[in-house]
Protein backbone atom coordinates (compact mmCIF):
# COMPACT_ATOMS: atom_id res chain seq x y z
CA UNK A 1 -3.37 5.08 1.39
CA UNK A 2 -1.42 2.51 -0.42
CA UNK A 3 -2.32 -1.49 0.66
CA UNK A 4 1.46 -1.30 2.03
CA UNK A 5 0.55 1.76 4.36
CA UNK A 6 -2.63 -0.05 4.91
CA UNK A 7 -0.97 -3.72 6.20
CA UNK A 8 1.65 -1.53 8.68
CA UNK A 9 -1.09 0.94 10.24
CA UNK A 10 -0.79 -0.42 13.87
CA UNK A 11 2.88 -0.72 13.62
CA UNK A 12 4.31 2.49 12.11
CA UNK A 13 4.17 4.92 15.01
CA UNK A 14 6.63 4.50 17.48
CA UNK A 15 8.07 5.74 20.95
CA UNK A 16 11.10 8.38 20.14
CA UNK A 17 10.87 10.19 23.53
CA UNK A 18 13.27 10.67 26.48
CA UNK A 19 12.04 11.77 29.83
CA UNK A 20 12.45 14.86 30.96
CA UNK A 21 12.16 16.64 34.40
CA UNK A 22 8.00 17.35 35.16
CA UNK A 23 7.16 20.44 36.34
CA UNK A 24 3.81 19.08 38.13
CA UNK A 25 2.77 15.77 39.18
CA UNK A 26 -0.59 14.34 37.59
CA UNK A 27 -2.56 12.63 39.97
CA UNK A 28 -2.34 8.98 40.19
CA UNK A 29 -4.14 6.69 38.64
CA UNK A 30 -5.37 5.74 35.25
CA UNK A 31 -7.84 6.79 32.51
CA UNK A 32 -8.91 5.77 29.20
CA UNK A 33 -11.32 7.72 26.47
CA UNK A 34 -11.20 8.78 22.93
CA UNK A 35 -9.96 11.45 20.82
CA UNK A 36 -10.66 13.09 17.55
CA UNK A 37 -8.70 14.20 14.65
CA UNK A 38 -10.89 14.97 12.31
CA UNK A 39 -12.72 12.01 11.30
CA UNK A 40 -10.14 10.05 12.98
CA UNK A 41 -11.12 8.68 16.24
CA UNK A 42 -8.78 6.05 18.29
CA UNK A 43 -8.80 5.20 22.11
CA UNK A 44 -6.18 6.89 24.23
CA UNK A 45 -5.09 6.05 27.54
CA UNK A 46 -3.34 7.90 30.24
CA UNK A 47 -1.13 6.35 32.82
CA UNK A 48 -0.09 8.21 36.62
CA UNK A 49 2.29 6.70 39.04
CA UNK A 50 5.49 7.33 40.78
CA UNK A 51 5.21 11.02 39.48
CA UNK A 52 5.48 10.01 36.22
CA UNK A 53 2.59 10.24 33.30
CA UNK A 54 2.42 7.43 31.04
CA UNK A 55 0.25 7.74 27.58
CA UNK A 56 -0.44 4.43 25.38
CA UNK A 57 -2.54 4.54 21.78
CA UNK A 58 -3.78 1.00 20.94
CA UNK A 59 -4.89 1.27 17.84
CA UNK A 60 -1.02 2.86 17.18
CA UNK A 61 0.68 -0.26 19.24
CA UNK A 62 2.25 3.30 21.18
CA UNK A 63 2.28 1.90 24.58
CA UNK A 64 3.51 3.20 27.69
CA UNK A 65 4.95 7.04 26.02
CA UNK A 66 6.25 9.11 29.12
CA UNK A 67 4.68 12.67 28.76
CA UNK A 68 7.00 15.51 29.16
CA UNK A 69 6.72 18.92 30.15
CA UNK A 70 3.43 17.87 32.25
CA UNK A 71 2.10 21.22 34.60
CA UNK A 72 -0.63 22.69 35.81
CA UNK A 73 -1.80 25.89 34.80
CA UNK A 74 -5.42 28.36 34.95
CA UNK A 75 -6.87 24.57 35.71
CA UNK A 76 -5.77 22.56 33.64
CA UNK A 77 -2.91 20.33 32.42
CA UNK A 78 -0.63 20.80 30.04
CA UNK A 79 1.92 17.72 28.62
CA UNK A 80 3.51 16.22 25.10
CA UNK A 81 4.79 13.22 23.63
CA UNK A 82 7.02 11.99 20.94
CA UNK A 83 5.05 9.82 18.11
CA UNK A 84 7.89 8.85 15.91
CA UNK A 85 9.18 12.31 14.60
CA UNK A 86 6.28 14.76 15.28
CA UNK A 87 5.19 15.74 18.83
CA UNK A 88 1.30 15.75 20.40
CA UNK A 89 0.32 17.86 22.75
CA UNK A 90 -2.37 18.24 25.22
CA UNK A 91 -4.75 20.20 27.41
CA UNK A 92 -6.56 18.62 29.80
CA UNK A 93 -9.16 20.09 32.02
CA UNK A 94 -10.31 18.26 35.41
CA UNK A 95 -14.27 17.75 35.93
CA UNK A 96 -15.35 19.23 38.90
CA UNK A 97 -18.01 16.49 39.57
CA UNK A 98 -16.36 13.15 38.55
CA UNK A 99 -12.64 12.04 38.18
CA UNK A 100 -12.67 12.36 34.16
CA UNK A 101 -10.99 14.47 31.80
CA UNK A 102 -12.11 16.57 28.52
CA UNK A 103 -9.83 18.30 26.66
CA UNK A 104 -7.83 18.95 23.62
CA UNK A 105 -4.51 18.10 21.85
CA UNK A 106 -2.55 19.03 18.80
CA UNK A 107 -0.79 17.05 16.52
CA UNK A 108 0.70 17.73 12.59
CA UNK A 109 -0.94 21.08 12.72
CA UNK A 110 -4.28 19.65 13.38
CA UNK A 111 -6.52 20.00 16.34
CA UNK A 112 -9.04 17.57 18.15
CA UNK A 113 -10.84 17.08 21.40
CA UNK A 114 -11.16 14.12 23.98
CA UNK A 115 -12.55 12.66 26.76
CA UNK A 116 -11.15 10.91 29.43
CA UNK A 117 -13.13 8.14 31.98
CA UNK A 118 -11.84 6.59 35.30
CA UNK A 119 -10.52 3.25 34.19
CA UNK A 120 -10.72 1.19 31.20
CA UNK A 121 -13.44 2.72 28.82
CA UNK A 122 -12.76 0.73 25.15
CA UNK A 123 -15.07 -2.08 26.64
CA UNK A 124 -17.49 0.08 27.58
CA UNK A 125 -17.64 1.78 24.48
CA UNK A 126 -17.69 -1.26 22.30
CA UNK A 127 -20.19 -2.84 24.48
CA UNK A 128 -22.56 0.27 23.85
CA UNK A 129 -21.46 -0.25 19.91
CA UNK A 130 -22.26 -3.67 19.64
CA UNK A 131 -25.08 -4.87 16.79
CA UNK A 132 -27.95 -6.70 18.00
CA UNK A 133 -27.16 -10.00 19.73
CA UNK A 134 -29.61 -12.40 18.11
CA UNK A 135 -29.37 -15.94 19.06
CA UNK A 136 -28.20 -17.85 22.56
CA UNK A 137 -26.33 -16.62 24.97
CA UNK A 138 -24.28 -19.24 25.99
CA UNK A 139 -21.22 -20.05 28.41
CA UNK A 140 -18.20 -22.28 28.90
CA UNK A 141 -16.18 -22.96 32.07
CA UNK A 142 -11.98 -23.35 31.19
CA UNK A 143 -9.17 -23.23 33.54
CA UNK A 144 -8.47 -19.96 33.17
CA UNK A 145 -12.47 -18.28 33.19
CA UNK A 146 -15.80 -18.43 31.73
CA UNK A 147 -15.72 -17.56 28.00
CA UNK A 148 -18.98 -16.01 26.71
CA UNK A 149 -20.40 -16.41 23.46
CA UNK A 150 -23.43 -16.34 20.95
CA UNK A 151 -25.04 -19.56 19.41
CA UNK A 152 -26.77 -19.10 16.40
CA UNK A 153 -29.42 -21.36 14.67
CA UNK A 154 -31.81 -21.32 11.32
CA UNK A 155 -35.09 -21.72 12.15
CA UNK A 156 -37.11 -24.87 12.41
CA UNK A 157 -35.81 -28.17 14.15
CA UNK A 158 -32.82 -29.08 12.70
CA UNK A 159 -30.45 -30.28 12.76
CA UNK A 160 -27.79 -28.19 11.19
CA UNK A 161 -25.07 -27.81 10.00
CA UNK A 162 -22.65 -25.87 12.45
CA UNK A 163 -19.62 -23.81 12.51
CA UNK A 164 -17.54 -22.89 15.32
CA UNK A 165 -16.06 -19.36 14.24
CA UNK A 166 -12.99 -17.67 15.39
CA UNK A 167 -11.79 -14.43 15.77
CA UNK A 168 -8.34 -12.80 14.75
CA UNK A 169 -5.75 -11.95 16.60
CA UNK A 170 -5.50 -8.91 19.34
CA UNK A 171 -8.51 -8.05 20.98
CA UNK A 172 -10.54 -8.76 18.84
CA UNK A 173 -14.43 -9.75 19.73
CA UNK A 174 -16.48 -12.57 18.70
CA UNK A 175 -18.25 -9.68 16.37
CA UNK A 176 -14.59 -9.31 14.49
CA UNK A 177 -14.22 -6.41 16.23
CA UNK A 178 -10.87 -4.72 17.93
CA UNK A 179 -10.87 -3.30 21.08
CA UNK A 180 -8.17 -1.00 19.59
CA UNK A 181 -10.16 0.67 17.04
CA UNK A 182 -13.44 2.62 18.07
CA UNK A 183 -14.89 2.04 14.64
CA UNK A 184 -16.82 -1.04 14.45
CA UNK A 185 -16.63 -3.32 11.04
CA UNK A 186 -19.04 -6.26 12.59
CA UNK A 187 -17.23 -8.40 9.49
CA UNK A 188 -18.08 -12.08 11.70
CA UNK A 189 -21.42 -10.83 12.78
CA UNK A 190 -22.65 -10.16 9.69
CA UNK A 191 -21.37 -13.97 8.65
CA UNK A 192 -22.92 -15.68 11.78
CA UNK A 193 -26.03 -13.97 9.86
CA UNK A 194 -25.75 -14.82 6.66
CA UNK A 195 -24.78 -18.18 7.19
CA UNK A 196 -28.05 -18.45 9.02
CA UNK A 197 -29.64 -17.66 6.32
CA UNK A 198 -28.28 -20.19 4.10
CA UNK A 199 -29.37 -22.85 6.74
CA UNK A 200 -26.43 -23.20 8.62
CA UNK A 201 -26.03 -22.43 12.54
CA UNK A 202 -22.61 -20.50 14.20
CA UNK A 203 -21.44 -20.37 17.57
CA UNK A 204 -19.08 -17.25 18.11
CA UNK A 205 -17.03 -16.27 21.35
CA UNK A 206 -15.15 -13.60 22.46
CA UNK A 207 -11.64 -15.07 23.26
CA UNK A 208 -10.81 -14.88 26.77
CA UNK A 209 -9.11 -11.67 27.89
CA UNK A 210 -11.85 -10.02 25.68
CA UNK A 211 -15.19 -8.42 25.57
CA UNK A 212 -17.45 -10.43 28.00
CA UNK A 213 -14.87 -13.27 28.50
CA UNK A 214 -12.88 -10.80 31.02
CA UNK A 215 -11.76 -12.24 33.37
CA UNK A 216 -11.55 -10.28 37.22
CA UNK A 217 -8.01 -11.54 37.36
CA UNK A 218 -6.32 -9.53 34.81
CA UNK A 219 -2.76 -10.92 35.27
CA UNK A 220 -3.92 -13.92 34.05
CA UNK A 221 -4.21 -12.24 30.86
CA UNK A 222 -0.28 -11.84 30.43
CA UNK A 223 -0.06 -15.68 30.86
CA UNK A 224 -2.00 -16.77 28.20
CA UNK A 225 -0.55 -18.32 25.51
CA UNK A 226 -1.33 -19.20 21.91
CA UNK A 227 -1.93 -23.00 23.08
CA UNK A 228 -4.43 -22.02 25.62
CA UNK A 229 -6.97 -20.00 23.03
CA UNK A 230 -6.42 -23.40 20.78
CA UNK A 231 -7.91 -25.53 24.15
CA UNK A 232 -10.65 -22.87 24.05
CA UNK A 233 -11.47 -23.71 20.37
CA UNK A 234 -11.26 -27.33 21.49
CA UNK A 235 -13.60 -26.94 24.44
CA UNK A 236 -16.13 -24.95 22.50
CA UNK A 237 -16.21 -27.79 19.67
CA UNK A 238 -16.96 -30.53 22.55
CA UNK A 239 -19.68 -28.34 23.30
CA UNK A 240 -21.23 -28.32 20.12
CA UNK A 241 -20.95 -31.80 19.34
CA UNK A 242 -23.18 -32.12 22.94
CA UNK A 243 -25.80 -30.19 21.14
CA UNK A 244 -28.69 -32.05 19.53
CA UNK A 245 -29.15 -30.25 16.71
CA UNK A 246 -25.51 -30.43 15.31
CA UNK A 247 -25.68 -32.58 11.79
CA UNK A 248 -22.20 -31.74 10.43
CA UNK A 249 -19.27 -29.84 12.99
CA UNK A 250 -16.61 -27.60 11.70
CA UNK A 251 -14.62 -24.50 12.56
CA UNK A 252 -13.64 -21.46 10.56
CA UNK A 253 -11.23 -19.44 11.53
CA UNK A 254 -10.39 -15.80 10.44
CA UNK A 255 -6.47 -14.73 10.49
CA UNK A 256 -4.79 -15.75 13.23
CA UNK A 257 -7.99 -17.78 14.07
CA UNK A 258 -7.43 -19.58 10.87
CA UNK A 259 -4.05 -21.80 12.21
CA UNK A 260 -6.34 -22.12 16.01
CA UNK A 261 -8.69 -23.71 13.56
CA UNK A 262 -6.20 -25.99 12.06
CA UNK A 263 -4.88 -26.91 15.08
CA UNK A 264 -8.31 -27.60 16.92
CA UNK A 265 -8.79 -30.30 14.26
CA UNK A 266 -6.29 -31.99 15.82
CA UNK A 267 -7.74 -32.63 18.82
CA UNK A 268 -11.71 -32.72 17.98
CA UNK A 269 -13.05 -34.90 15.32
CA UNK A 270 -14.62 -32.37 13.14
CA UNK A 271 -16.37 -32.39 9.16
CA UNK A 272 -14.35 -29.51 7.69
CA UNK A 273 -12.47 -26.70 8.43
CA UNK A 274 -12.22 -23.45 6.93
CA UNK A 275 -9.31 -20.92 6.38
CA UNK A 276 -10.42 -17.75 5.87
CA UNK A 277 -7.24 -14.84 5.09
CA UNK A 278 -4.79 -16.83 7.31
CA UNK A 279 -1.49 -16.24 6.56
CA UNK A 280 0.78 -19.63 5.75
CA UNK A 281 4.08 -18.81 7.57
CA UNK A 282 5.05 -19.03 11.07
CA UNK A 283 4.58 -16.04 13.16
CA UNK A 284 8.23 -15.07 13.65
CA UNK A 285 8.57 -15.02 9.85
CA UNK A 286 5.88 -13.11 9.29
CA UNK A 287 6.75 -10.29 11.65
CA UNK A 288 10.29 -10.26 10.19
CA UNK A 289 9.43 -9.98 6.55
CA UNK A 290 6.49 -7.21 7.59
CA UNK A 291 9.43 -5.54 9.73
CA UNK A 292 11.63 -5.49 6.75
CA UNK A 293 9.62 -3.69 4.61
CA UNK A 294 9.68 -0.78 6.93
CA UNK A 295 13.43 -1.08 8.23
CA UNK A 296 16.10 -3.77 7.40
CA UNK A 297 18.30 -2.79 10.32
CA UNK A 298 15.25 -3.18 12.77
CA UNK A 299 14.34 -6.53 10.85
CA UNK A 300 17.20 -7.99 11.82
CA UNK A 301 17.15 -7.09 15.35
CA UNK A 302 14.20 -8.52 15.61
CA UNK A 303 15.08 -11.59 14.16
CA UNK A 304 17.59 -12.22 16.80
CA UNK A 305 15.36 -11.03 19.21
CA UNK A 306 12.95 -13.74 17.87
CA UNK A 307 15.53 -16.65 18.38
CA UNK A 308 16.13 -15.37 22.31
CA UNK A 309 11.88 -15.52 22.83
CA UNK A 310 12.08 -19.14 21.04
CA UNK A 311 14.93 -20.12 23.71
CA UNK A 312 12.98 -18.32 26.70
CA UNK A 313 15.58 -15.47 26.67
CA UNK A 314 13.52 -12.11 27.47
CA UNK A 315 15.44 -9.10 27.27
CA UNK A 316 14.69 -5.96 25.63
CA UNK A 317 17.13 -4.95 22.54
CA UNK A 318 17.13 -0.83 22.68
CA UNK A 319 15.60 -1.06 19.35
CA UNK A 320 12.18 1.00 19.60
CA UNK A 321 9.92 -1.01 16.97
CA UNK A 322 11.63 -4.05 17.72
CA UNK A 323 10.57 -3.47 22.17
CA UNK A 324 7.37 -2.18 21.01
CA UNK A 325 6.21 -4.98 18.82
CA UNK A 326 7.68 -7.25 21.54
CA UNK A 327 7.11 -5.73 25.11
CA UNK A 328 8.68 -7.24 27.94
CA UNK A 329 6.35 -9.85 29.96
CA UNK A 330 4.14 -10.69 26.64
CA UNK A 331 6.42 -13.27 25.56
CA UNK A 332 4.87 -16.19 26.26
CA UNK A 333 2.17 -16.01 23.87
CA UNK A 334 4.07 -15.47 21.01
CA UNK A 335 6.67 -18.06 22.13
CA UNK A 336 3.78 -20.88 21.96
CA UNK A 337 2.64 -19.31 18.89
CA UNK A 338 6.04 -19.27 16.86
CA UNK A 339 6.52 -23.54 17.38
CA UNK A 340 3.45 -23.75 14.49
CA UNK A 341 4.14 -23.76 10.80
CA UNK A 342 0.71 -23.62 9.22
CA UNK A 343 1.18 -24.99 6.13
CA UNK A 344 3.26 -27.95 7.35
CA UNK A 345 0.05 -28.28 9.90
CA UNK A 346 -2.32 -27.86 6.81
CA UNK A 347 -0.37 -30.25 5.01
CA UNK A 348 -0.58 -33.27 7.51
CA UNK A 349 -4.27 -32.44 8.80
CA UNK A 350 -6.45 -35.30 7.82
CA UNK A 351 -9.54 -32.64 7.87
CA UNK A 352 -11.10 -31.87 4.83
CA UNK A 353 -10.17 -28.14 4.62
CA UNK A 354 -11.27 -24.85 2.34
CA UNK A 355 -8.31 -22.77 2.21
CA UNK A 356 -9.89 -19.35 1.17
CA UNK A 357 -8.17 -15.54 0.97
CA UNK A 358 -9.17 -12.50 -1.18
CA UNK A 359 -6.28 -11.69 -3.73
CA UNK A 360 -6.38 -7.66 -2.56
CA UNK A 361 -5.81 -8.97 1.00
CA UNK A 362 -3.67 -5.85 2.57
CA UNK A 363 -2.08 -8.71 5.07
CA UNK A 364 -1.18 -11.09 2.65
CA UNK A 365 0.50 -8.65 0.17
CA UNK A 366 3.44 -11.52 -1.26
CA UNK A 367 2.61 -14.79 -2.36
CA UNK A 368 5.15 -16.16 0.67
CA UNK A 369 2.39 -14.79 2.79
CA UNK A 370 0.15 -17.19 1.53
CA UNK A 371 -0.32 -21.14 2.29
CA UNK A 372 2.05 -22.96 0.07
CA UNK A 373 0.20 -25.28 -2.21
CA UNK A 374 2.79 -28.23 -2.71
CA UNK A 375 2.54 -31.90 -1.76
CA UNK A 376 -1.14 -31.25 -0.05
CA UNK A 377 -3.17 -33.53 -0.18
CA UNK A 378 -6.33 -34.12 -2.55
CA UNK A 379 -9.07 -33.20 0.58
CA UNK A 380 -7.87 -29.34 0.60
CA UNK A 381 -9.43 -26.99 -1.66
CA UNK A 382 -7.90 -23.59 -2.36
CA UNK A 383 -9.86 -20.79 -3.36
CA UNK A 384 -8.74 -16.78 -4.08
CA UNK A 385 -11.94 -14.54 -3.90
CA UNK A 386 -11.51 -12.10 -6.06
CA UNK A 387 -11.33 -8.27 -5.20
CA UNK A 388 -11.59 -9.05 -1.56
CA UNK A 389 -9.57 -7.54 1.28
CA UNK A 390 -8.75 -9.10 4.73
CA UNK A 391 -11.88 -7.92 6.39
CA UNK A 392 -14.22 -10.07 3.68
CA UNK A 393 -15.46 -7.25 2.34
CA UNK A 394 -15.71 -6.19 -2.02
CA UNK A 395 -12.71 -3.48 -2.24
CA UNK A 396 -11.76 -2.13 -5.47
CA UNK A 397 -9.34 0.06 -4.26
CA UNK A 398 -7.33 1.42 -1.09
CA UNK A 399 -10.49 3.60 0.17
CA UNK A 400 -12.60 0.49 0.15
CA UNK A 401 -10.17 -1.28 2.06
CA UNK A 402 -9.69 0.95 4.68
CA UNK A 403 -13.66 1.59 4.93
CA UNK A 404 -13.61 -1.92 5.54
CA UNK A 405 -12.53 -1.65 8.85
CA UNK A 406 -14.51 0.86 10.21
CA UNK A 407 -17.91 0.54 8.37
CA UNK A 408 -20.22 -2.05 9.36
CA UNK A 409 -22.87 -1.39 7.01
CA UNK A 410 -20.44 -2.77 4.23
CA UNK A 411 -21.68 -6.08 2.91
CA UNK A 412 -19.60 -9.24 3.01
CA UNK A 413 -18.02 -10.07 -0.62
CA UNK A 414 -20.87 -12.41 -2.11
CA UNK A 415 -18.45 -14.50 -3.63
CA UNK A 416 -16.67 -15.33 -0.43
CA UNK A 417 -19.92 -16.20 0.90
CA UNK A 418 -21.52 -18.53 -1.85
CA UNK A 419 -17.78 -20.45 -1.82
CA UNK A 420 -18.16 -20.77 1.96
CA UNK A 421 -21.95 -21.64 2.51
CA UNK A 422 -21.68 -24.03 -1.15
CA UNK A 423 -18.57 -26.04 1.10
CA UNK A 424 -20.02 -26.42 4.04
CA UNK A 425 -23.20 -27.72 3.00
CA UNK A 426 -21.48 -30.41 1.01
CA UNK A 427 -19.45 -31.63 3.62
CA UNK A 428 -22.84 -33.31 4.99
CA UNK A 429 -23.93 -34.60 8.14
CA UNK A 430 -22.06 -36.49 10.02
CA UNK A 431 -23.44 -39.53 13.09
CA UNK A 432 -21.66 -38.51 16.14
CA UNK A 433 -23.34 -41.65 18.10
């Protein structure tokens, strides 16, 4: 898989088909499970209401695909949909015990099973998945919810050194882990750990909407914005500087958690931040130029439909990469998201800051992806690990860098760690009375 094919995997399969009469009505309601291709497993939904089947693939951003040809026959049900050119089909046989599903689909000549659950099953299944939770469980109240996360400290008194860490973007858990993919990589677990052992505590958190920090409203969900997940970061920092064993306070933020990061610093008096793989231009331009290298006619739709979201203009375009990647009624996170430049912010941030990315990053694959280096100023340090991909981990060529995303038992580069442990033990303590 080339580091191109690798950067666009959640974007490249898209909704091509029309809906057609059904012969049969599935029951309503709505179901979620996985299925296997192979080695290839991913989390599938299904979708019933107003007689119409609905089928949604996370890990593919394929939401919402209306099944066709759905009936009923010998006991069990029988439906397809469109993903991009080719079709999948299914067979799905009702338990006679529960309200689940097992079954079977086809798709490019290849065969596979799945299973289907009442409900939403991706937490469930990443909850059983989860690595050992060493450390504090600990809590914080916001406006919206609680947010729940894991507070981890060397042993001994103290105090420490500390570093709030941040997820990336999507569902993604404090452990660096997506609720789209049913691999787990445990990439920020295994740096809550290591920097641990270097002498250095970590608070983690999954962001709210996710994991444990799910909250029983989920409409609220839809309203968050980008802003809101930057008070969280804010929040959790005023909590840490309440702790007693805190001697120096940063955050680090990973991807999209790298401008939250940025921006937290802001608001929160804090020793140092760290970057880790965040990209340096604003979100709009960074879906557009991603867009482009797939389609240029799409790119440009998208680009205008970027300007409408920026003016509060929602409307969908008829454009099926452009509606997917922007679904009606998710606009208002991306709207708050697309006002921040992060190198501008990077440039006036008064925070000493480590600006660090691996140079075989498959997400930051032109150097316009990266954090322009002009006119900062003499407290931010840039560093390019070398031979490192987005999800910290040694990759020396396209396998590794997809492994990196579904193997947890892959290390975290050693380079990127000595850099980050060396910096944030020399930013020293810091008197917060």
């Amino acid at each position: 898989m080339t580091r191109l094919a690798l950067l666009f995997t959640t974007i490249l399969v898209l909704l091509l088909g029309c809906t057609s009469p059904s012969e049969a009505h599935f029951p309503d309601g709505s179901w979620e499970g996985i299925a296997s291709l192979d080695d290839t497993q991913f989390f599938i939904s299904l979708r019933s209401e107003q007689q119409q089947l609905f089928v949604s693939i996370g890990e593919m951003l394929a939401a919402d695909m209306i099944a066709e040809h759905v009936q009923f026959k010998k006991n069990a049900w029988t439906f397809s949909v469109h993903l991009g050119t080719d079709t999948m089909q299914f067979v799905l046989t009702p338990h006679e015990t529960d309200e689940s599903f097992s079954g079977k689909l086809l798709y490019q000549s290849r065969s596979g099973k799945l299973v289907l659950y009442p409900g939403r099953y991706a937490p469930i299944h990443r909850k059983l998945e989860q690595p050992e939770r060493t450390g504090e469980e600990v809590s914080l109240e916001t406006p919206r919810g609680t947010l729940q996360g894991t507070y981890v400290r060397p042993e001994g008194n103290g105090p420490f050194p500390t570093v709030l860490i941040i997820a990336g973007s999507g569902p993604t858990d404090r452990d660096g882990n997506s609720e789209l993919i049913v691999s787990s990589n445990d990439n920020l677990w295994h740096l809550a750990h290591q920097l641990k052992d270097a002498g250095i505590a970590s608070l983690r958190y999954d962001k709210f909407g996710v994991g444990e920090s799910m909250p029983e409203d989920l409409s609220l969900i839809q309203m968050t914005t980008f802003d809101d997940y930057v008070e969280d970061a804010v929040l959790w920092s005023r909590f840490l500087l309440q702790q007693d064993r805190v001697s120096s306070l940063g955050v680090l933020g990973h991807s999209e958690g790298s401008l939250i990061a940025l921006l937290t610093a802001r608001q929160v008096d804090l020793d140092f931040v760290v970057s880790v793989a965040g990209n340096g231009d604003p979100i709009d331009n960074q879906m557009v130029k991603q867009v482009s290298r797939i389609n240029e006619e799409a790119a440009e739709i998208l680009r205008q439909r970027l300007d409408q979201v920026k003016h509060a203009q929602y409307t969908l375009t008829g454009n099926l990469l452009v509606d997917s990647l922007i679904p009606l009624g998710h606009e208002a996170y991306l709207e708050s998201w697309m006002q921040y430049d992060p190198s501008a912010i990077l440039r006036t941030t008064d925070t000493p800051t480590l600006v660090i990315w691996g140079d075989r990053d498959e997400r930051l694959v032109n150097e316009d992806d990266l954090f322009s280096q002009q006119h900062m100023p003499d407290h931010i340090t840039f560093i390019e690990i070398q031979d490192m991909g987005h999800m910290l981990r040694k990759a020396t060529s396209d396998a590794d860098l997809e492994r990196s995303y579904r193997d947890r038992t892959m290390e975290l580069h050693p380079e990127f760690l000595h850099q980050v442990i060396t910096y944030i033990l020399q930013e020293g303590p810091h008197d917060y009375e």
